[in-house]
N, C-alpha and C. Protein backbone atom coordinates (compact mmCIF):
# COMPACT_ATOMS: atom_id res chain seq x y z
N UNK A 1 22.48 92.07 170.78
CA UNK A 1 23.25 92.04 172.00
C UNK A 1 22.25 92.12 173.15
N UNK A 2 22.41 91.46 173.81
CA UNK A 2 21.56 91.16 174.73
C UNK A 2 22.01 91.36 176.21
N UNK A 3 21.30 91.66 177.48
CA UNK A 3 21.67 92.18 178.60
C UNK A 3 22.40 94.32 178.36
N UNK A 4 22.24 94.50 177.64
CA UNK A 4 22.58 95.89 177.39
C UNK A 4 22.61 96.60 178.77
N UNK A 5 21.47 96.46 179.58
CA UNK A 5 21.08 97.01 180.58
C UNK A 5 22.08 96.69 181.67
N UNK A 6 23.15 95.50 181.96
CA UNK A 6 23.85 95.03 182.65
C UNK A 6 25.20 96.07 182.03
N UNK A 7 25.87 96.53 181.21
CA UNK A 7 26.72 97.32 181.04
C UNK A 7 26.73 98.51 181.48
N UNK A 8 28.36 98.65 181.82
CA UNK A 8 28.59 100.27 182.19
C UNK A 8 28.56 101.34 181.17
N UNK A 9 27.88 102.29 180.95
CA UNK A 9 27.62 103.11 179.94
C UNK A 9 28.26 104.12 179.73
N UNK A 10 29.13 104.81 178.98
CA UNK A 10 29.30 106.10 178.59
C UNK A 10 28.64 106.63 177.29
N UNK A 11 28.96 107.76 176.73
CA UNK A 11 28.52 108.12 175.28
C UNK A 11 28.92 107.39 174.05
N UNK A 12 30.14 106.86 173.93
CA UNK A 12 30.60 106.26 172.78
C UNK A 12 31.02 104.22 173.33
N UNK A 13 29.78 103.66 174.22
CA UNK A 13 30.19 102.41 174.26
C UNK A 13 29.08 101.69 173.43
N UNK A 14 28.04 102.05 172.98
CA UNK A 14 27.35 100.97 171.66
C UNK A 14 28.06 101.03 170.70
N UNK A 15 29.04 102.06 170.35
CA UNK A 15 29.48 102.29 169.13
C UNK A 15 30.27 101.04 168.97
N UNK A 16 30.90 101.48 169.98
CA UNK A 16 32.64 100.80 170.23
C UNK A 16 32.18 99.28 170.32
N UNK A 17 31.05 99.08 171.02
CA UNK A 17 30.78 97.82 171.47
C UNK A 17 30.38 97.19 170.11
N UNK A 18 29.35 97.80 168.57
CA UNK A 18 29.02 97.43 167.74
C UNK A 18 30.21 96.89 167.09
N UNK A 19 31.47 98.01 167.06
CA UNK A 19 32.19 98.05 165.81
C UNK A 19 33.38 96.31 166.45
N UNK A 20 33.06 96.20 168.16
CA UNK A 20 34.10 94.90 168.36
C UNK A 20 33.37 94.06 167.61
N UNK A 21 32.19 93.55 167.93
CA UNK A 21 31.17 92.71 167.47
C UNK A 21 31.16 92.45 165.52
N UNK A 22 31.29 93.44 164.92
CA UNK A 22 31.43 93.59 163.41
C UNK A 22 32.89 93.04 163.57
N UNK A 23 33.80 93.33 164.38
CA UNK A 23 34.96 93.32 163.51
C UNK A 23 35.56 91.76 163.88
N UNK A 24 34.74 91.07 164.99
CA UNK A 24 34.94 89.62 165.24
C UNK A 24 34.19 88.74 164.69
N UNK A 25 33.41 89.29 163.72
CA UNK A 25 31.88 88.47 162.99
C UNK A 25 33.13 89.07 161.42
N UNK A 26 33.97 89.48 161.69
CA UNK A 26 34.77 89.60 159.96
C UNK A 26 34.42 88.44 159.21
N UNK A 27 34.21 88.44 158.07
CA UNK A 27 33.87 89.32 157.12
C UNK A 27 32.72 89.64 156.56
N UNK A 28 31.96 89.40 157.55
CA UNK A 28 30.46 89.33 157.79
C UNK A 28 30.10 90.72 158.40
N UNK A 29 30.14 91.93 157.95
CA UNK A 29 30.44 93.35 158.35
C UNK A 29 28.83 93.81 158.02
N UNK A 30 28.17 92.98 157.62
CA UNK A 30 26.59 93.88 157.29
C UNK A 30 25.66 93.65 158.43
N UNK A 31 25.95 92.68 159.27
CA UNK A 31 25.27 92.14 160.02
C UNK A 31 24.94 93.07 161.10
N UNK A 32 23.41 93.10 161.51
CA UNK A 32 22.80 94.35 161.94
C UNK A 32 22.68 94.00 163.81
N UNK A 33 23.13 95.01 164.44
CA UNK A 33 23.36 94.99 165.70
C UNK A 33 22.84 95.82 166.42
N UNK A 34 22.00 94.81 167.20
CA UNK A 34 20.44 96.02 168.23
C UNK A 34 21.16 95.26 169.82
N UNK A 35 20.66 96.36 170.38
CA UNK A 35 21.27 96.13 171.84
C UNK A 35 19.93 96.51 172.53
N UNK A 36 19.84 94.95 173.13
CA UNK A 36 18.14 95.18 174.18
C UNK A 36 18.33 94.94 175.19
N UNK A 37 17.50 94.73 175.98
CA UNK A 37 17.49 94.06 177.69
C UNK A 37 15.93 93.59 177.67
N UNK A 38 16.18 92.47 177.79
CA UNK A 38 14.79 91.87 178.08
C UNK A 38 14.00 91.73 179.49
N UNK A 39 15.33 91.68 180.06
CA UNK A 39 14.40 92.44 181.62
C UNK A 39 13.94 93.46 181.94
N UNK A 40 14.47 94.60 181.06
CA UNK A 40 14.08 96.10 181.01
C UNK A 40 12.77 96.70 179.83
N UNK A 41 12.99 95.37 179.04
CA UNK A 41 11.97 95.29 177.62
C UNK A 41 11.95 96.42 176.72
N UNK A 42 13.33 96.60 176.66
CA UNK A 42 14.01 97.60 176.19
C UNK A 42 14.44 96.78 174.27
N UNK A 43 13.93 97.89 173.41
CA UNK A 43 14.14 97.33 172.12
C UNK A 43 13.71 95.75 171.68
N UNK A 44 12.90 95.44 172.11
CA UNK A 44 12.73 94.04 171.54
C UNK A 44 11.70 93.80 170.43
N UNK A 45 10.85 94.86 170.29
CA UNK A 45 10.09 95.05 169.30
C UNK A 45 11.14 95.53 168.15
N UNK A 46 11.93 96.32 167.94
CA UNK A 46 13.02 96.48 167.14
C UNK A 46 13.77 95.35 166.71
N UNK A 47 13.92 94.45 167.53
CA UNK A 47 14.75 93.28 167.40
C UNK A 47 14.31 92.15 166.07
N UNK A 48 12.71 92.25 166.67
CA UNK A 48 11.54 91.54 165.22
C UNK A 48 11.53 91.92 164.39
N UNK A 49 11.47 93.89 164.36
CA UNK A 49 11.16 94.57 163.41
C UNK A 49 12.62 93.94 162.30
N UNK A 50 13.56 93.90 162.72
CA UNK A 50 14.92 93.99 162.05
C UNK A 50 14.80 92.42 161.30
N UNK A 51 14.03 91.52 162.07
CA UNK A 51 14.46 90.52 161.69
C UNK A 51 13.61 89.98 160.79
N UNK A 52 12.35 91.00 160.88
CA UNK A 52 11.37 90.67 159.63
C UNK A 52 12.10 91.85 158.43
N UNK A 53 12.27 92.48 158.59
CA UNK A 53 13.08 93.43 157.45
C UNK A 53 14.62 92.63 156.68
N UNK A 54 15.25 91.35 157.64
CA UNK A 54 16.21 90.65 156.88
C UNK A 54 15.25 89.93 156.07
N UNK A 55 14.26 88.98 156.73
CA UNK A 55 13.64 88.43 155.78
C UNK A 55 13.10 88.38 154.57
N UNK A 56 12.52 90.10 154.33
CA UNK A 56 12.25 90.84 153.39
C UNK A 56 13.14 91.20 152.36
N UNK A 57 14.37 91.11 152.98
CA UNK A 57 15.76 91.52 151.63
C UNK A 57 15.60 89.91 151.18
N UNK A 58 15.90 89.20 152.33
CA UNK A 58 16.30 87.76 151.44
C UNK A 58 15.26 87.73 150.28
N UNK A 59 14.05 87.95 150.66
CA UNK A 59 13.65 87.33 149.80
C UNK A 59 12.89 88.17 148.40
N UNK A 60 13.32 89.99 148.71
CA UNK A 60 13.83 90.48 147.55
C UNK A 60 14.25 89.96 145.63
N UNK A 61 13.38 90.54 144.71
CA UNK A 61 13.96 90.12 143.42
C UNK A 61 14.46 91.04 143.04
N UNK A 62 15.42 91.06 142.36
CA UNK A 62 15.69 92.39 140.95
C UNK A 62 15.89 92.23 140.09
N UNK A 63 14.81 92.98 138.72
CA UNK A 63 14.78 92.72 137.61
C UNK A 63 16.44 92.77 136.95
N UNK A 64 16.65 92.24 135.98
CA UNK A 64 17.91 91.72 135.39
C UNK A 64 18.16 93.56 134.43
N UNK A 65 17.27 93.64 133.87
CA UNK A 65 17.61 95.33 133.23
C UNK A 65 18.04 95.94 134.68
N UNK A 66 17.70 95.84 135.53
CA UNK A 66 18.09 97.05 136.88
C UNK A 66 19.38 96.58 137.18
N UNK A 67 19.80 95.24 137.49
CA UNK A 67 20.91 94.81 137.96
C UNK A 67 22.18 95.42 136.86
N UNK A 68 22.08 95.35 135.66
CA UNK A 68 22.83 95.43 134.63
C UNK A 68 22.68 96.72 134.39
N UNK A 69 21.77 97.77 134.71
CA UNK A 69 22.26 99.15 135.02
C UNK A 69 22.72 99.98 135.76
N UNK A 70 23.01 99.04 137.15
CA UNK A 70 23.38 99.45 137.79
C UNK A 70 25.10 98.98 137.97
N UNK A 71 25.13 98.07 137.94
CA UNK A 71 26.24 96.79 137.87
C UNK A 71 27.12 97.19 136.83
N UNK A 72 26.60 97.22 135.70
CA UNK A 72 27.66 97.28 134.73
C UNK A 72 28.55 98.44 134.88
N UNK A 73 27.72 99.56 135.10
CA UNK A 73 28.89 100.70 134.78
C UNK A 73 29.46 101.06 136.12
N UNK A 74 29.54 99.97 137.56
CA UNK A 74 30.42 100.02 138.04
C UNK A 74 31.45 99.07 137.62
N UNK A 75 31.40 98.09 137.02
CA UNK A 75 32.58 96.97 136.71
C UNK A 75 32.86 97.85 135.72
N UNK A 76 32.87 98.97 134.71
CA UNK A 76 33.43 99.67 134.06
C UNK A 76 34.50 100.90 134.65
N UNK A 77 33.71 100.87 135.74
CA UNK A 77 34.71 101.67 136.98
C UNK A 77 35.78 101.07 137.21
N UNK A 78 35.65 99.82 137.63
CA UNK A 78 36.39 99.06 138.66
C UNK A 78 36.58 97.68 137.70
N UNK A 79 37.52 97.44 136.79
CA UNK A 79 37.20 96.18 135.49
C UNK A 79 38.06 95.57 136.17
N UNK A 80 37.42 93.98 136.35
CA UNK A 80 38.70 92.73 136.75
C UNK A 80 40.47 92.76 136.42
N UNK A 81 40.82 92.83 137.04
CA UNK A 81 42.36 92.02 136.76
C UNK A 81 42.64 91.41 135.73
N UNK A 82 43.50 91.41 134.75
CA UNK A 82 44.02 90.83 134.07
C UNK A 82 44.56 89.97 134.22
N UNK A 83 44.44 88.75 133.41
CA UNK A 83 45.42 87.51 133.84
C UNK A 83 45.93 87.20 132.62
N UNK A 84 47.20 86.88 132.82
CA UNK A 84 48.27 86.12 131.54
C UNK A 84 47.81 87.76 130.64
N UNK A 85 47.75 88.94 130.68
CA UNK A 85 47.51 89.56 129.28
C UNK A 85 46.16 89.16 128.70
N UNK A 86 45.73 88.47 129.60
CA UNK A 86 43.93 88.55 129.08
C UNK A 86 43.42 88.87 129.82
N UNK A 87 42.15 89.86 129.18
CA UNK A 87 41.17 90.97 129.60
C UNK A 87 39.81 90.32 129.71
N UNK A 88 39.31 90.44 131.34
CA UNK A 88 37.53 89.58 131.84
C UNK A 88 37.22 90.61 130.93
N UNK A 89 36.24 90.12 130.50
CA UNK A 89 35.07 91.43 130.06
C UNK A 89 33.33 90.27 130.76
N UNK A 90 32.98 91.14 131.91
CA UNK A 90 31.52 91.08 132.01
C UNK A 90 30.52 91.38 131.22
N UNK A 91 29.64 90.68 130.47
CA UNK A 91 28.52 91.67 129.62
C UNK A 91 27.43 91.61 130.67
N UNK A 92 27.07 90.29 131.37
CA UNK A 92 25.93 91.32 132.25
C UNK A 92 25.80 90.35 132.95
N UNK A 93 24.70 90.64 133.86
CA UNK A 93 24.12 89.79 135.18
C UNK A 93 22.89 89.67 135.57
N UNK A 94 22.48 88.58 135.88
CA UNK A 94 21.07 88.22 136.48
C UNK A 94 21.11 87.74 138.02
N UNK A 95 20.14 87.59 138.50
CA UNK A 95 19.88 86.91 139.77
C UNK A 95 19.29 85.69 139.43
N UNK A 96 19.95 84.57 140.27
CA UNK A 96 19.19 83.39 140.21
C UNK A 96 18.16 83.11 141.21
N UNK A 97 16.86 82.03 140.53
CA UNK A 97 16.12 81.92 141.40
C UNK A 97 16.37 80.74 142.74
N UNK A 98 16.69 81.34 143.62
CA UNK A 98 17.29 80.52 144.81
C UNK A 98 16.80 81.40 145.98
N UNK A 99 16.78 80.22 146.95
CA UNK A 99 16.42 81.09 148.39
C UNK A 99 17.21 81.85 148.76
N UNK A 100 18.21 81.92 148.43
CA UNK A 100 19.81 82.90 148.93
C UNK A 100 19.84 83.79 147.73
N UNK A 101 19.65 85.16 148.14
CA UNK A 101 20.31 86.27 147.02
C UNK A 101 21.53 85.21 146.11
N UNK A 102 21.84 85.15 144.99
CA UNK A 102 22.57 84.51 144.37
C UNK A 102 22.61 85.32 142.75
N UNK A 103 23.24 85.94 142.29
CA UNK A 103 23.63 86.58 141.50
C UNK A 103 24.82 85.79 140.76
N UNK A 104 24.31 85.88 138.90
CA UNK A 104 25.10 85.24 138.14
C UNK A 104 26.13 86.27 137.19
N UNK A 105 27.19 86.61 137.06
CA UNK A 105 27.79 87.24 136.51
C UNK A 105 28.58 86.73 135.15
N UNK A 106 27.77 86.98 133.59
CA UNK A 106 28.42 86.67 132.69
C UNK A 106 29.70 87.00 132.24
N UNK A 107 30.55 86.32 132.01
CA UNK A 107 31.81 86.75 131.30
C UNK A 107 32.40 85.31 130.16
N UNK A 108 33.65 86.11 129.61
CA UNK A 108 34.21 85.83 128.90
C UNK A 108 35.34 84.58 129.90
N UNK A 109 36.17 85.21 130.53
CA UNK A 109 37.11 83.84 131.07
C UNK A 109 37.07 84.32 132.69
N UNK A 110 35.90 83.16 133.04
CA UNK A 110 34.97 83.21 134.49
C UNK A 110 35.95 82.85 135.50
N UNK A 111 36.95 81.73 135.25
CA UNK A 111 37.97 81.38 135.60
C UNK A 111 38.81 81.98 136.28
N UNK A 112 39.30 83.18 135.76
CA UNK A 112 40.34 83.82 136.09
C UNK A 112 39.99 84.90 137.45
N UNK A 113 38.86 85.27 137.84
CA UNK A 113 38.50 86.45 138.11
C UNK A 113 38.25 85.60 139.78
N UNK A 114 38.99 86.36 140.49
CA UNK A 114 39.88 85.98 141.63
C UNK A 114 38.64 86.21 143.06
N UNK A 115 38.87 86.05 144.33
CA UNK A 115 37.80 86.42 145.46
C UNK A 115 37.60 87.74 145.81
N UNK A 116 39.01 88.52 145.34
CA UNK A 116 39.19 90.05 146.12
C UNK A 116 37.81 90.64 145.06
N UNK A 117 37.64 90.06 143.88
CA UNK A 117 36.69 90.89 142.59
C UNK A 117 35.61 90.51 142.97
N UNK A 118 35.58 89.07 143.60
CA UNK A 118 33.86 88.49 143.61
C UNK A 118 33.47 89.63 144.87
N UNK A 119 33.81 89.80 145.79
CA UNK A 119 34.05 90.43 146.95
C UNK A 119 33.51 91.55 146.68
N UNK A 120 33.99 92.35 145.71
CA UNK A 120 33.79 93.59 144.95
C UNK A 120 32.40 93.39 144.84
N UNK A 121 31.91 92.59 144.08
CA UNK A 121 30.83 92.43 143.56
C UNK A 121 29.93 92.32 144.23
N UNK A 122 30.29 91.71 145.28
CA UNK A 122 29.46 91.74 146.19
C UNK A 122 28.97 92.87 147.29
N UNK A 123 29.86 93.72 147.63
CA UNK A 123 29.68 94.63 148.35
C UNK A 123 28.90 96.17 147.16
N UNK A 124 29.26 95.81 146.31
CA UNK A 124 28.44 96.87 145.45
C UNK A 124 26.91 96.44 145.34
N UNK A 125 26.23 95.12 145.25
CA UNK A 125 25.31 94.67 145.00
C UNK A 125 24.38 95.15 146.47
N UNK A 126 25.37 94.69 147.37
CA UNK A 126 24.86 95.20 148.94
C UNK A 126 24.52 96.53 149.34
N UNK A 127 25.39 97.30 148.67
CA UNK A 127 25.08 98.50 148.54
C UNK A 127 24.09 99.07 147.70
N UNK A 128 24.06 99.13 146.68
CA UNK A 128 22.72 99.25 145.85
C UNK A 128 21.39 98.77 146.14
N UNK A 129 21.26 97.72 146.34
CA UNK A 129 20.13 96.84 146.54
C UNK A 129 19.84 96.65 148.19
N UNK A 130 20.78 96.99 149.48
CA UNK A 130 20.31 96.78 150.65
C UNK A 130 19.75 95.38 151.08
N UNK A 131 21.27 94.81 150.76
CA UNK A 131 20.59 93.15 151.53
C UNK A 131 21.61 93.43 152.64
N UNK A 132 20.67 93.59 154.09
CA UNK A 132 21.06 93.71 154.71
C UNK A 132 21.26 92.91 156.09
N UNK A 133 22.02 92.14 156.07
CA UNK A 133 22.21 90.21 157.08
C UNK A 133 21.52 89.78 156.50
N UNK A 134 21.66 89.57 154.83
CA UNK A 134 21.45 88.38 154.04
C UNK A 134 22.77 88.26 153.31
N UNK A 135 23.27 87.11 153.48
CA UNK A 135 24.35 86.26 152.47
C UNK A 135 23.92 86.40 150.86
N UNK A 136 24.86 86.71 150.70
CA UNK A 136 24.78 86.71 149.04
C UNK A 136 25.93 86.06 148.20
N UNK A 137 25.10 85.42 147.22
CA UNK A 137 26.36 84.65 146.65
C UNK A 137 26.81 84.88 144.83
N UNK A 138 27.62 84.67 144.70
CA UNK A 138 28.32 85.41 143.44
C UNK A 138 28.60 83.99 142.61
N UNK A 139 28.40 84.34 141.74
CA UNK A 139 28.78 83.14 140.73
C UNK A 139 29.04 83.69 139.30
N UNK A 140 30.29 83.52 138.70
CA UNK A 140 30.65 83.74 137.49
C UNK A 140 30.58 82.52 136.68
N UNK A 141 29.60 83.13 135.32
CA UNK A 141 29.90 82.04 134.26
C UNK A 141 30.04 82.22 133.18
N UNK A 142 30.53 81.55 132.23
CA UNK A 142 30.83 81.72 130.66
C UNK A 142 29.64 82.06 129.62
N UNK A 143 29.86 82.71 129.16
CA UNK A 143 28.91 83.68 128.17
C UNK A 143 28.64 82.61 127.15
């Protein structure tokens, strides 16, 4: 956010001002929000710092034993939806090699397992691993 220095300030307006900004960038909620003034040269070294630190997640690996110890025994927490009386079962997951975080999730019937779950999956991966304003993409496939 830029011009910071042009706003009227109280104690709780970056907050407020972050959380409009997150909540109009929906569903894009990771995305990291620095408030500078470049006429004041206020935070702009922060601004790089942040943006070499996205770069650094993107381009982040994780070994496939870490993902699947971490991963699995939350989808044991939290197990897909059932469809028709049939039960997903995940056995595990890798990361693919791609410029975009891209994570492959094995299962049994890949098909069925809906956006609200990929979603899931995704925000746990984000959480664990700290990709933070990097896109990540989910892909289920047949075992």
């Amino acid at each position: 956010v830029n011009k910071w220095d042009l706003m009227e300030k109280d104690t709780h307006t970056a907050k407020a001002y972050e959380e409009d900004v997150k909540q109009r960038l929906a569903p894009f909620t990771d995305v990291p929000v620095i408030f500078t003034s470049v006429t004041d040269r206020k935070r702009i070294h922060k601004a790089m710092e942040m943006a070499l630190q996205v770069f650094q997640d993107r381009s982040r690996r994780v070994p496939t034993h870490k993902l699947n110890e971490v991963m699995l025994p939350e989808i044991e927490r939290h197990q897909p939806p059932m469809y028709k009386g049939k039960t997903v079962r995940i056995k595990y997951v890798t990361q693919l090699p791609t410029a975009v975080p891209s994570f492959a999730f094995y299962c049994n019937l890949p098909q069925y397992v809906k956006a609200p779950y990929k979603r899931f999956l995704e925000n746990k991966i984000r959480e664990h691993f700290r990709y933070l304003g990097v896109p990540v993409r989910i892909f289920l496939r047949k075992k």
